[in-house]
N, C-alpha and C. Protein backbone atom coordinates (compact mmCIF):
# COMPACT_ATOMS: atom_id res chain seq x y z
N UNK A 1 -19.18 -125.30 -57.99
CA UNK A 1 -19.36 -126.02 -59.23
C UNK A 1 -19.42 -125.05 -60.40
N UNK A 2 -20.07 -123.81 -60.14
CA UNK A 2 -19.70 -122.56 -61.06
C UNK A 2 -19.20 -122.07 -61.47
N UNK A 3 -17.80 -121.83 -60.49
CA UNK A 3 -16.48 -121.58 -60.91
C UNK A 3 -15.71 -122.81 -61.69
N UNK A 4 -16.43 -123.72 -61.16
CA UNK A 4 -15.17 -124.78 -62.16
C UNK A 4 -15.91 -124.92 -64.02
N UNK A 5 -17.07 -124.91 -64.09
CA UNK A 5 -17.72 -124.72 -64.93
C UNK A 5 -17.04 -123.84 -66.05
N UNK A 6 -16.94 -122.40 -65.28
CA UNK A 6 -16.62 -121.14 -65.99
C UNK A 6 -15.35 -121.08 -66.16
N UNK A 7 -14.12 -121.77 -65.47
CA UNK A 7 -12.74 -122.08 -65.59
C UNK A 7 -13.05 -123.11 -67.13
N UNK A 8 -13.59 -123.85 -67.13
CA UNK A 8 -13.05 -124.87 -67.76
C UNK A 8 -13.40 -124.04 -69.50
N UNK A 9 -14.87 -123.74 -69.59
CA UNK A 9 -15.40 -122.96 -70.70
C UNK A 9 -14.41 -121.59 -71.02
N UNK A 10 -13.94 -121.45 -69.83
CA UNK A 10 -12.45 -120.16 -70.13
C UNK A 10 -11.42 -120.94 -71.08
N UNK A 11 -10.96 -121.90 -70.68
CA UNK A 11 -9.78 -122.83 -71.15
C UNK A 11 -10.41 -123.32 -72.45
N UNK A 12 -11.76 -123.94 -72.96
CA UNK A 12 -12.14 -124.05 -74.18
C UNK A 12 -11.75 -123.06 -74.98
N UNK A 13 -12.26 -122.03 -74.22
CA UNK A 13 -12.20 -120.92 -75.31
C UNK A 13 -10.73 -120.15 -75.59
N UNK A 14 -9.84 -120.32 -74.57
CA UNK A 14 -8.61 -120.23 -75.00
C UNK A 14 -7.74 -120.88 -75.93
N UNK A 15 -8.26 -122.34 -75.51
CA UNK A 15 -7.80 -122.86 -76.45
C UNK A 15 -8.00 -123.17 -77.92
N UNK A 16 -9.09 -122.73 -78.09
CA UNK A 16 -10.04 -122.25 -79.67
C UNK A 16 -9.20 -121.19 -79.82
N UNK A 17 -8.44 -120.37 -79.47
CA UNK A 17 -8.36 -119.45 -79.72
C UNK A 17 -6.98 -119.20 -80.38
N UNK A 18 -6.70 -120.59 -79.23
CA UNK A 18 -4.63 -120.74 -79.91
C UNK A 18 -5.02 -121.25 -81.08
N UNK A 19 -5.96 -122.55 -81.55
CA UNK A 19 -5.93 -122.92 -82.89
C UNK A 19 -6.63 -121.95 -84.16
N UNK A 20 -6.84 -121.35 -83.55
CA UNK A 20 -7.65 -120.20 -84.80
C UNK A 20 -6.53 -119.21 -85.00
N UNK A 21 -5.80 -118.89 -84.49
CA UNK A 21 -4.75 -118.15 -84.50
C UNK A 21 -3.65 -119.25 -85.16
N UNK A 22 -2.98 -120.01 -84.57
CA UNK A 22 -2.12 -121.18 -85.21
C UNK A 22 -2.93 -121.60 -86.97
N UNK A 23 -4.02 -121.23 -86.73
CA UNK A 23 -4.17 -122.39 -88.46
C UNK A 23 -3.87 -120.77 -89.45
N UNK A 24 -4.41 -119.61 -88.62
CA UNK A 24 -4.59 -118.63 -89.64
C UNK A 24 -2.90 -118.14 -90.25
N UNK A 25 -1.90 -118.04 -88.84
CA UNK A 25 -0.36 -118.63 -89.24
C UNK A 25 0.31 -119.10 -90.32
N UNK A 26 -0.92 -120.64 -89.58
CA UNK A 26 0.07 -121.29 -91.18
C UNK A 26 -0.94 -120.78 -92.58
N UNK A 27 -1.75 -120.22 -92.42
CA UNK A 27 -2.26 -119.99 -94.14
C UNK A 27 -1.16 -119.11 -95.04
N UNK A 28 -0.46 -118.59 -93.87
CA UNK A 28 0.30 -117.62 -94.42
C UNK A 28 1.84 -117.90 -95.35
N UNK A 29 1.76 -118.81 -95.42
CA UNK A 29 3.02 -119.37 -95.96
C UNK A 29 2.75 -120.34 -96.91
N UNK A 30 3.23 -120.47 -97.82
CA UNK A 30 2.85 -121.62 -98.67
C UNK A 30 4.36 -122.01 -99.61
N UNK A 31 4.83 -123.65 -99.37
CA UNK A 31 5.69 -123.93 -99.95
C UNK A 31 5.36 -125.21 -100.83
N UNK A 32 5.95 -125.27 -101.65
CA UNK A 32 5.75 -126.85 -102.00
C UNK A 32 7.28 -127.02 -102.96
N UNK A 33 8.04 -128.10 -102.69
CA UNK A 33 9.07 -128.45 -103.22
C UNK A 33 9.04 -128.47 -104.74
N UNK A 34 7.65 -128.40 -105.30
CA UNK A 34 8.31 -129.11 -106.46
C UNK A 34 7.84 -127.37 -107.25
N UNK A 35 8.06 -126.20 -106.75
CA UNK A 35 7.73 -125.21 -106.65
C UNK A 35 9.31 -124.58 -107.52
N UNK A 36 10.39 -125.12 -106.51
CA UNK A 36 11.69 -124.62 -106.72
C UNK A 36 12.37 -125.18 -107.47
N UNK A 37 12.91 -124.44 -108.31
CA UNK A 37 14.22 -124.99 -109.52
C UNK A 37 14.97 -124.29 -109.46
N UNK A 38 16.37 -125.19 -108.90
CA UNK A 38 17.55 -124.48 -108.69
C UNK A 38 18.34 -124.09 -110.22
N UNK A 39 18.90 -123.70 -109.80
CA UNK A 39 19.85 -122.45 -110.84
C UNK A 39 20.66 -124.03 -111.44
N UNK A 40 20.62 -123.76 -113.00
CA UNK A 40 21.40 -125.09 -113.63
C UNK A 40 23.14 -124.68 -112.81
N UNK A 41 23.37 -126.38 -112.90
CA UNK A 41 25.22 -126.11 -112.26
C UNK A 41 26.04 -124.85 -113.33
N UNK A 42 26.90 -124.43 -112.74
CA UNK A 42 28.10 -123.28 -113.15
C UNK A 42 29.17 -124.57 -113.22
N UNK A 43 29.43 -125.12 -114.34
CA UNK A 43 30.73 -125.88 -114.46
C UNK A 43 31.66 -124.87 -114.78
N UNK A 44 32.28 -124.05 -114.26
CA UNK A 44 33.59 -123.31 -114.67
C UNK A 44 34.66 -124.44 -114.94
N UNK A 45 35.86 -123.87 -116.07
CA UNK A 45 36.40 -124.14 -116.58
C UNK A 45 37.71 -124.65 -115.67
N UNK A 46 38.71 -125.16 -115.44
CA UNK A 46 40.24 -125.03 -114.66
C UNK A 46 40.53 -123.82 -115.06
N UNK A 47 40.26 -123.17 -116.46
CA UNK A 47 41.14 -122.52 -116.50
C UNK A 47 40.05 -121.30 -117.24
N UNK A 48 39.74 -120.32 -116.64
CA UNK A 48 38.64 -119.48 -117.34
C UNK A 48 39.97 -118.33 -118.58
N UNK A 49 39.52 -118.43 -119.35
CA UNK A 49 39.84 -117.60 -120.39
C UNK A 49 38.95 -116.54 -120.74
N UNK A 50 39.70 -115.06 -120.92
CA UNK A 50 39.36 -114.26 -121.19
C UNK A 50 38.64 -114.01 -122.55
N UNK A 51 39.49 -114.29 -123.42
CA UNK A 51 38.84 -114.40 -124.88
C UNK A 51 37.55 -115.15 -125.30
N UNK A 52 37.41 -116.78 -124.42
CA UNK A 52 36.54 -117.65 -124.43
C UNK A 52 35.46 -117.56 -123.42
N UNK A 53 35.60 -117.21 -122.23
CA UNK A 53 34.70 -117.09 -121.27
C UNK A 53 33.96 -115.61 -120.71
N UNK A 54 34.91 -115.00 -120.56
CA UNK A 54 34.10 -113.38 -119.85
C UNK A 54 33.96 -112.66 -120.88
N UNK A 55 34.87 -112.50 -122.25
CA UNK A 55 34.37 -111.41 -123.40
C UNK A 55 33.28 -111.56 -123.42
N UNK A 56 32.33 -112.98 -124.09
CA UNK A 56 31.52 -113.06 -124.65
C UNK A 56 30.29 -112.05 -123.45
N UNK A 57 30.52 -112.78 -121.98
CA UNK A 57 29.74 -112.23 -121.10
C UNK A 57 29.75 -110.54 -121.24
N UNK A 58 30.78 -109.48 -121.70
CA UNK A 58 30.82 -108.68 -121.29
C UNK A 58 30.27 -108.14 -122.57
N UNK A 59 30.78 -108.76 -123.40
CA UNK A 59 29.71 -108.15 -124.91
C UNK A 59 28.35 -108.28 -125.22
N UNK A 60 27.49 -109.43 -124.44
CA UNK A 60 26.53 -109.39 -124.71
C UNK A 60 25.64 -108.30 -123.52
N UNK A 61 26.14 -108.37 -122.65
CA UNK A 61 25.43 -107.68 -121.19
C UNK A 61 26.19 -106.29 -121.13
N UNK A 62 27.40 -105.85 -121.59
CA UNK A 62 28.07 -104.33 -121.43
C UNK A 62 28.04 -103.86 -122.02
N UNK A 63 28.87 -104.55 -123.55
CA UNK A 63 29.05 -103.15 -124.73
C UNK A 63 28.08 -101.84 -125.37
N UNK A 64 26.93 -102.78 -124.69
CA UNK A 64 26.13 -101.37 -125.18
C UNK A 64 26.12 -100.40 -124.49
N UNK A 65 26.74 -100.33 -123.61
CA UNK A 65 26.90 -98.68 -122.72
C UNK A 65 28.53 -98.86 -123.22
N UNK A 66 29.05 -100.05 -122.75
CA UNK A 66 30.88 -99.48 -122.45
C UNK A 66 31.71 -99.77 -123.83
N UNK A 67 30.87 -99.65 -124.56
CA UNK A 67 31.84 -100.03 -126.05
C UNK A 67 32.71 -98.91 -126.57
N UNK A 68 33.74 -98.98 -127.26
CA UNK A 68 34.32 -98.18 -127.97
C UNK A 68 33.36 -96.82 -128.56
N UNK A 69 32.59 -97.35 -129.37
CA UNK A 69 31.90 -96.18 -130.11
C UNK A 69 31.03 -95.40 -128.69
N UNK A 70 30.74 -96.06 -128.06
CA UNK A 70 29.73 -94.90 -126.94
C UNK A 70 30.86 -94.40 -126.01
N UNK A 71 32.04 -94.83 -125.93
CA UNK A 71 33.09 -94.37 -125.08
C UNK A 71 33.49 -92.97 -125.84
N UNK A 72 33.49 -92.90 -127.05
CA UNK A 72 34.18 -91.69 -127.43
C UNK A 72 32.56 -90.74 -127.85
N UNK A 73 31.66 -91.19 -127.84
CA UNK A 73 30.51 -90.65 -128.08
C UNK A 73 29.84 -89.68 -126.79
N UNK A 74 30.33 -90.42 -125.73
CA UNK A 74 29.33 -89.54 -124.05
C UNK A 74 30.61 -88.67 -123.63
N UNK A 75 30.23 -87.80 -123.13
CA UNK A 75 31.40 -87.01 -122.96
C UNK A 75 31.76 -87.24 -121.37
N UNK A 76 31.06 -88.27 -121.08
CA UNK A 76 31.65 -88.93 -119.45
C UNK A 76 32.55 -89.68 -119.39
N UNK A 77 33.18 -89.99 -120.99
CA UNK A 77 33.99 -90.63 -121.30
C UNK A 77 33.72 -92.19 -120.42
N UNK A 78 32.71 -93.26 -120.63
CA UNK A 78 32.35 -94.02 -119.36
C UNK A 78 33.53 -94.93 -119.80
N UNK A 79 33.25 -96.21 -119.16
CA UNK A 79 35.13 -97.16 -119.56
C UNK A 79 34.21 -97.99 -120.45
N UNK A 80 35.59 -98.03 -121.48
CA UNK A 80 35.39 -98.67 -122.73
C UNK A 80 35.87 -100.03 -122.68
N UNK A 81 34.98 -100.54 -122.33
CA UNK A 81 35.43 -102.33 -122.32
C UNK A 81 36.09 -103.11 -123.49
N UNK A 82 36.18 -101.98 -124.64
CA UNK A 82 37.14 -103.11 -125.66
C UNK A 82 38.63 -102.49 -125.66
N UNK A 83 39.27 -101.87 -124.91
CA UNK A 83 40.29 -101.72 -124.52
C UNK A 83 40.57 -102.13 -123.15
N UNK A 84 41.81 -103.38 -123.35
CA UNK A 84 41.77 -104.85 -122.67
C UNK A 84 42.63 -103.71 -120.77
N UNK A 85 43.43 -102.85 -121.38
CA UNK A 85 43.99 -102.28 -120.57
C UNK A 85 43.07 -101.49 -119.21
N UNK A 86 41.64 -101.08 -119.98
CA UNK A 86 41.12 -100.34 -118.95
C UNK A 86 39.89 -101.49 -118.37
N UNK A 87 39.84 -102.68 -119.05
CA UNK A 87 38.94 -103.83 -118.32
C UNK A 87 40.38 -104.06 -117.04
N UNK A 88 41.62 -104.77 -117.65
CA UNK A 88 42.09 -104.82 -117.28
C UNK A 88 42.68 -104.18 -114.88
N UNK A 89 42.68 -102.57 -115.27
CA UNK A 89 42.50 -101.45 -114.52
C UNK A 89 41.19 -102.07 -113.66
N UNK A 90 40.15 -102.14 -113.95
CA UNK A 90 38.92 -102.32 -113.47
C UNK A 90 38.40 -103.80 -112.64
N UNK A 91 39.41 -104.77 -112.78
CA UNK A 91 39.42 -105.73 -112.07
C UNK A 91 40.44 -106.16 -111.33
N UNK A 92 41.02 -105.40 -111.30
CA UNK A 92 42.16 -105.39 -110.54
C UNK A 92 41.85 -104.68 -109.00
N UNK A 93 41.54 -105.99 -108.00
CA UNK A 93 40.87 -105.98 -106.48
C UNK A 93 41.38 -104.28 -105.94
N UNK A 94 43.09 -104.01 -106.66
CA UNK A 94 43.85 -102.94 -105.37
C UNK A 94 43.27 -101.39 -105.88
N UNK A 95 42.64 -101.84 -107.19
CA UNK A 95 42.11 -100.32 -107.32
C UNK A 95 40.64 -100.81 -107.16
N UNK A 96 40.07 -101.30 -106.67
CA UNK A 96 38.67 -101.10 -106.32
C UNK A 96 38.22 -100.50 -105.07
N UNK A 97 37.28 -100.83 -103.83
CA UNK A 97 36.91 -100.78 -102.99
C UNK A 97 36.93 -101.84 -101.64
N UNK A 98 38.40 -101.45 -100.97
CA UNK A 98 38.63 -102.79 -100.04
C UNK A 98 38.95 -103.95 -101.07
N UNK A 99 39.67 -104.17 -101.44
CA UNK A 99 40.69 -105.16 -102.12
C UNK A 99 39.53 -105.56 -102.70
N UNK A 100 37.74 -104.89 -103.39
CA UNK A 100 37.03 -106.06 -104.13
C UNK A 100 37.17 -104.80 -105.74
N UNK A 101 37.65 -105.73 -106.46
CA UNK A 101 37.84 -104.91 -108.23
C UNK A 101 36.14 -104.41 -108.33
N UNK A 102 36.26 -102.82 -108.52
CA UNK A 102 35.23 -102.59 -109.51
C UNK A 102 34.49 -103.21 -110.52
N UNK A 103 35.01 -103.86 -111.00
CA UNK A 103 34.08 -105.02 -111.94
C UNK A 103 33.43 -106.11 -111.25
N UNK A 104 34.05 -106.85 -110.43
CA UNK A 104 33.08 -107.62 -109.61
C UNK A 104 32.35 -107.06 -108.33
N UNK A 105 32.48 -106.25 -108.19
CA UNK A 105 32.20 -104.90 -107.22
C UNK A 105 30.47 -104.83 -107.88
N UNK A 106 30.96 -103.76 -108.89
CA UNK A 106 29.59 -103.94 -109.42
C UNK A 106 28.94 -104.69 -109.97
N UNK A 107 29.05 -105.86 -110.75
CA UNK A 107 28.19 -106.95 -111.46
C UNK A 107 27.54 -107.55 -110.28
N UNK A 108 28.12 -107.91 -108.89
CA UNK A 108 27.69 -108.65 -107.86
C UNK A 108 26.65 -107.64 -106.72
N UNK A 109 26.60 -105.72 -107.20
CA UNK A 109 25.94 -105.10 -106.54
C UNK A 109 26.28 -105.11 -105.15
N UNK A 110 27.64 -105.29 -104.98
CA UNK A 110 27.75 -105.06 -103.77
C UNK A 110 27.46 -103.70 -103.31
N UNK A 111 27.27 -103.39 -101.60
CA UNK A 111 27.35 -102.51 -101.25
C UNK A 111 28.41 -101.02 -101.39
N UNK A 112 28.16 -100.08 -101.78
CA UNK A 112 29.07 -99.28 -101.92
C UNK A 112 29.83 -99.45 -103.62
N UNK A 113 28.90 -99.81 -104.43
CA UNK A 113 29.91 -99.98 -105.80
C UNK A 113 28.64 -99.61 -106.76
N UNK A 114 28.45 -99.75 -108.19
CA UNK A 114 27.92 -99.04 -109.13
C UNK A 114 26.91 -100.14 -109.76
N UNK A 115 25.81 -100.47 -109.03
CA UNK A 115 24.96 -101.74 -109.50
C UNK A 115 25.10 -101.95 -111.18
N UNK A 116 26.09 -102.81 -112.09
CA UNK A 116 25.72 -103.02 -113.44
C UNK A 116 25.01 -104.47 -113.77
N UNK A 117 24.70 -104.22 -114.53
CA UNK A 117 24.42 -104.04 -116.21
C UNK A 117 23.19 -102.75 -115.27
N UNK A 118 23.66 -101.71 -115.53
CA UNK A 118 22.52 -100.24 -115.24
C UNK A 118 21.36 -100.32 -116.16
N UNK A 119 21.66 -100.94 -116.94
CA UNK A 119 20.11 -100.74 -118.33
C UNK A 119 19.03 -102.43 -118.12
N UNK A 120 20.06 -103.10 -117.39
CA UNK A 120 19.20 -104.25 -117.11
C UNK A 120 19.05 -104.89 -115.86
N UNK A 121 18.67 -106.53 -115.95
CA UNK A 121 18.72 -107.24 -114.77
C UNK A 121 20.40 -107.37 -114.16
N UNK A 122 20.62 -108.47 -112.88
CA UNK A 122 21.52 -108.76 -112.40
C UNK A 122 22.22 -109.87 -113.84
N UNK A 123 23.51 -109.90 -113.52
CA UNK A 123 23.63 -111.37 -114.38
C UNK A 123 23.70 -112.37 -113.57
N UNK A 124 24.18 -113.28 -114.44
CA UNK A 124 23.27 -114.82 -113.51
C UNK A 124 24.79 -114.97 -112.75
N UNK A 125 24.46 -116.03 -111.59
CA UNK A 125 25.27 -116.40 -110.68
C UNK A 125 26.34 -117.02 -111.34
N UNK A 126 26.61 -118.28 -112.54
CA UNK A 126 27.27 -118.24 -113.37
C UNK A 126 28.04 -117.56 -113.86
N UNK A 127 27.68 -116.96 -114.85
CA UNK A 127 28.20 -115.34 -115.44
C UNK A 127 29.21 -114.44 -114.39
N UNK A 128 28.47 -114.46 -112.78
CA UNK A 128 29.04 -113.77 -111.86
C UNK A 128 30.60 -114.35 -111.58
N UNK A 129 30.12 -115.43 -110.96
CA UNK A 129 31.33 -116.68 -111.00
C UNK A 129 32.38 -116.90 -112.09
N UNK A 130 31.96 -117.06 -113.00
CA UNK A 130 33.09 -116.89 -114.49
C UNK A 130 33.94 -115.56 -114.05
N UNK A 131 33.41 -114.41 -114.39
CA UNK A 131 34.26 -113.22 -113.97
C UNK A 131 34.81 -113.27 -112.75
N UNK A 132 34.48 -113.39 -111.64
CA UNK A 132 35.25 -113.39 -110.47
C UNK A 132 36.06 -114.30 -110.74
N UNK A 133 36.15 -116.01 -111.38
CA UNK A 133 37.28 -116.75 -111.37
C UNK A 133 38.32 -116.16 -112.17
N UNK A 134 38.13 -115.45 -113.10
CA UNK A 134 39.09 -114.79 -114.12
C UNK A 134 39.55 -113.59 -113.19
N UNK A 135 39.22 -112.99 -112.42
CA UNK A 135 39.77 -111.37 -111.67
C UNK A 135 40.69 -112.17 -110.92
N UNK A 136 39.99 -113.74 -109.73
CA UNK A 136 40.99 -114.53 -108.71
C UNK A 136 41.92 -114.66 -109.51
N UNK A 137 42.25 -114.90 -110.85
CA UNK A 137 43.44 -115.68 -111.44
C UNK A 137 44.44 -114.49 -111.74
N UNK A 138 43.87 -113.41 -111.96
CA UNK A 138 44.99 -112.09 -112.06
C UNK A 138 44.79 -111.61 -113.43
N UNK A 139 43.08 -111.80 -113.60
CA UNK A 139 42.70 -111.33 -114.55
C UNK A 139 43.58 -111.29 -116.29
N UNK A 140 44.25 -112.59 -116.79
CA UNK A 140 45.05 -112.41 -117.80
C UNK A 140 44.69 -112.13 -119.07
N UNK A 141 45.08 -111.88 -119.84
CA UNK A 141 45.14 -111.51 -121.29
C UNK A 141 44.59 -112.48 -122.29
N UNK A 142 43.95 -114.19 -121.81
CA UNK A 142 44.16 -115.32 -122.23
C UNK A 142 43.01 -115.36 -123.28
């Protein structure tokens, strides 16, 4: 009767032991839905334009490192984003890394490429998307 006694007070206490362990588990996590707000929609355009859609992006988030005046100013000569020819060069997949263009290379931080905007945050998934639809299209002059 002793042993069954001491079996059973074993199994209490094991099993106190799974729920003290299981509740301390879940303290560890905490979600609540109304917690998360997704990223507003990216309506891209049919037709992304250069002049209308990615300049603006690249002037407000680049020119201050890659502008004309700091291009001829650093003697690293870095690329001057208001000459359309060397944006141009720079999104173009066959001179990047594995068919991905240096420009979306780095804005997206991929592995193996030059994390930009260097002076700031990431840009937004949007922003990201705009430029990559303009590089997919063959990056035009538009």
């Amino acid at each position: 009767m002793k042993n069954i006694a001491i079996a059973f007070a074993g199994r209490r206490v094991a099993f106190g032991l799974v729920l003290a362990v299981a509740g301390a588990l879940s303290a560890c996590s905490y979600t609540n839905a109304y917690d998360y707000e997704p990223p507003p929609p990216c309506n891209l355009p049919t037709t992304v334009s250069y002049q209308n859609h990615v300049l603006p992006i690249l002037v407000q988030n680049c020119y201050s490192c890659h502008s004309a005046q700091n291009y001829q100013a650093l003697s690293s000569k870095t690329f001057n984003m208001e000459d359309f020819t060397q944006v141009k060069y720079y999104a173009t997949p066959a001179n990047g890394i594995n068919n991905v263009s240096y420009l979306v290379g780095n804005i997206r931080h991929d592995p193996g490429f030059v994390p930009m905007p260097n002076n700031g945050g990431k840009l937004s998934d949007c922003q990201i998307a705009t430029i990559k639809a303009w590089v997919d299209a063959g990056a035009p002059s538009n």
